[in-house]
Protein backbone atom coordinates (compact mmCIF):
# COMPACT_ATOMS: atom_id res chain seq x y z
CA UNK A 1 -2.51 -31.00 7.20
CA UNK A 2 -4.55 -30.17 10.60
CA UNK A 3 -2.55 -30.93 13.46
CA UNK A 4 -6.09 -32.01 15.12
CA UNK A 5 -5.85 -34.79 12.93
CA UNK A 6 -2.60 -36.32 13.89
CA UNK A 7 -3.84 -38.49 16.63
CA UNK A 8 -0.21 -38.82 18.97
CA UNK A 9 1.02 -34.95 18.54
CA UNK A 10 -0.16 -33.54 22.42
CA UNK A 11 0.91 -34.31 25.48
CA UNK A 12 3.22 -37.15 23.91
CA UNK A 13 6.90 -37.98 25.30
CA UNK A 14 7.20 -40.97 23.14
CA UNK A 15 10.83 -41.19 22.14
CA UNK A 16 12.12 -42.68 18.58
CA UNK A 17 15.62 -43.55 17.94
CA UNK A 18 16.91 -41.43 14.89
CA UNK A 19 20.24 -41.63 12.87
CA UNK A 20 18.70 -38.99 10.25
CA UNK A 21 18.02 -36.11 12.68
CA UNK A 22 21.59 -35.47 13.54
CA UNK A 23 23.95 -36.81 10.74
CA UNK A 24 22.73 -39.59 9.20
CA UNK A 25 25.24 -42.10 11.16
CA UNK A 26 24.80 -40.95 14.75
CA UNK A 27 22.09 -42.51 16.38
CA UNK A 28 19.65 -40.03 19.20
CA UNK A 29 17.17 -39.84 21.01
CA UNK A 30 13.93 -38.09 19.25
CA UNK A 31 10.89 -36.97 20.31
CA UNK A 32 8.04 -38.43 18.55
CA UNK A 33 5.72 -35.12 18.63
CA UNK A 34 8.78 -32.68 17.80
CA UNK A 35 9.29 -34.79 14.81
CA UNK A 36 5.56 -34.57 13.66
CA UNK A 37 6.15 -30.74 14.01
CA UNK A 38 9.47 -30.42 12.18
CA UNK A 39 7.93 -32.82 9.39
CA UNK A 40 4.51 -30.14 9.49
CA UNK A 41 6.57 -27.37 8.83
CA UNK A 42 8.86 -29.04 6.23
CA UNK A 43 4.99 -29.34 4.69
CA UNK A 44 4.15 -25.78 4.79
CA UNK A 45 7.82 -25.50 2.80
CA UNK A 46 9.34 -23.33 6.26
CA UNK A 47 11.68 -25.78 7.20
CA UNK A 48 15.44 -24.27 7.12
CA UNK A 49 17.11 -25.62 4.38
CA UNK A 50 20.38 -26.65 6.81
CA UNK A 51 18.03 -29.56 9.03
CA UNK A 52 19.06 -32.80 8.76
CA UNK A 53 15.54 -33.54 8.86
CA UNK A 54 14.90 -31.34 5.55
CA UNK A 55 16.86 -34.47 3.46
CA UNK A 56 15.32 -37.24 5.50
CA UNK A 57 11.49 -36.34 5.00
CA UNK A 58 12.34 -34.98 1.30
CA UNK A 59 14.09 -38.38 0.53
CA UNK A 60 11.61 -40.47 1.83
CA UNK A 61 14.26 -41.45 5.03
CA UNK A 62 12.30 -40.30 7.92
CA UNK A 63 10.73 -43.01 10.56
CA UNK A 64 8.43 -39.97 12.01
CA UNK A 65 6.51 -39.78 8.26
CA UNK A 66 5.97 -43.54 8.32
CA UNK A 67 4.65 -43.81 12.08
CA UNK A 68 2.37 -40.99 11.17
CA UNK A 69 1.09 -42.72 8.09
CA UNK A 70 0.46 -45.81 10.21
CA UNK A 71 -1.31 -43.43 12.84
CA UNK A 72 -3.29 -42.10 10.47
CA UNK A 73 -4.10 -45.02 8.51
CA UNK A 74 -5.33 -46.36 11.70
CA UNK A 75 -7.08 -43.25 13.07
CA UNK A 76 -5.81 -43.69 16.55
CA UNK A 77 -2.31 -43.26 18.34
CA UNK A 78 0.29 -46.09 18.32
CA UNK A 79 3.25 -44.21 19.25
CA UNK A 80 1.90 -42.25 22.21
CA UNK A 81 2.87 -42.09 26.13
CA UNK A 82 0.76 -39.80 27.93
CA UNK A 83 3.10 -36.60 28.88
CA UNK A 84 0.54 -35.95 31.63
CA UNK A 85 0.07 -38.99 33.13
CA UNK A 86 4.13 -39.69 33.02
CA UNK A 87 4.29 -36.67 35.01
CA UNK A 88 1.24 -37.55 37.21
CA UNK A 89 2.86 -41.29 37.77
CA UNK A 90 6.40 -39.58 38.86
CA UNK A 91 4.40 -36.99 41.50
CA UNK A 92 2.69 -39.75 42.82
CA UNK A 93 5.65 -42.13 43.13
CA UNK A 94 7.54 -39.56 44.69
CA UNK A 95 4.58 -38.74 46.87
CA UNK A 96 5.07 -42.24 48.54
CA UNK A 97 8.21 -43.03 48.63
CA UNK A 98 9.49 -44.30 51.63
CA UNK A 99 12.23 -42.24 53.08
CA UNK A 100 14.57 -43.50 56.00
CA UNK A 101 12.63 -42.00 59.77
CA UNK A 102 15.53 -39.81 60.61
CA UNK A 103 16.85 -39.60 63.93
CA UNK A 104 16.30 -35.90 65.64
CA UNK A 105 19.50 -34.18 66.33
CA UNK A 106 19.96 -33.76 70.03
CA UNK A 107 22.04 -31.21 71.99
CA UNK A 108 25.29 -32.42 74.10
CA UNK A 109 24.36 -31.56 77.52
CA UNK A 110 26.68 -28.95 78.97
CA UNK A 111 26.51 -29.42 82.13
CA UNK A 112 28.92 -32.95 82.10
CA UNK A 113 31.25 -31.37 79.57
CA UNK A 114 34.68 -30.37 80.18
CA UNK A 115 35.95 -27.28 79.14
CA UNK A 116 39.26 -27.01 78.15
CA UNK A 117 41.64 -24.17 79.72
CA UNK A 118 41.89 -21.23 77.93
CA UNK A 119 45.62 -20.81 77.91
CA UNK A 120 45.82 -24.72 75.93
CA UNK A 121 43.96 -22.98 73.17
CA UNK A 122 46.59 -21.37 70.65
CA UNK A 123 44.62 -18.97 67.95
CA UNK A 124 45.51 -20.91 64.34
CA UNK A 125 47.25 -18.74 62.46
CA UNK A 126 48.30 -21.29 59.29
CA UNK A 127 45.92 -24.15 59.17
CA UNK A 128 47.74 -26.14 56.79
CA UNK A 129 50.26 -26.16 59.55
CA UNK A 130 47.31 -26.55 62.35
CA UNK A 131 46.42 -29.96 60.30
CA UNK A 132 49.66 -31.13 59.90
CA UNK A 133 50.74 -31.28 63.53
CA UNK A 134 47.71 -32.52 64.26
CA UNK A 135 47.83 -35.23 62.35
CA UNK A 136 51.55 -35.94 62.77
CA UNK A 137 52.78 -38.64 65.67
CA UNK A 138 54.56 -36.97 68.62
């Protein structure tokens, strides 16, 4: 089979809920195209013998094998979401999004502040101790 004539294999991020591509009772999350790949090479007979996927398409259990039957029996994609213009949409969205107007950060004047004697600053030696006596009433 020509991959040119799948009609939904580029560019698509449609996602298909699976149980047969992990364990056959645990649902996840699929990608359409991957799918049409894995099922492409099961096709060409190069598809690893310890896939989940392997049983599925060989037992007639796979969802991906019937949506591309439908695809191709219609000659034109019905399980397709443009990668591109997903990506394109997100860019864009993010391109406009309004952000808060921050505030700019402004410098405390030094000439009204006080500085504190020298000899009332002790070095901290232990600043677990430093926080606890700061913290604790006199």
């Amino acid at each position: 089979m020509d991959i040119q004539t799948l009609p939904s294999i580029k560019n698509n991020s449609f996602t298909l809920r699976c149980k047969e591509a992990v364990d056959g009772k645990t649902e996840s999350a699929c990608r359409y195209s991957v799918c049409q790949h894995t099922v492409l090479v099961f096709l060409k007979g190069k598809l690893r013998d310890d896939w989940s996927c392997k049983n599925a398409i060989a037992n007639k259990r796979c969802k991906a094998v019937k949506m591309m039957i439908e695809e191709r029996k219609a000659n034109t994609p019905i399980y397709f979401i443009d990668a591109i213009a997903e990506i394109e949409a997100v860019r864009k969205s993010n391109a406009t999004r309004l952000t808060p107007e921050r505030k700019p950060i402004t410098a405390i004047s030094k000439k009204n502040a006080v500085e504190p004697a020298s000899d009332t600053i002790k070095p901290i030696t232990d600043v677990h101790s430093a926080l606890v006596e700061a913290v604790t009433p006199n």
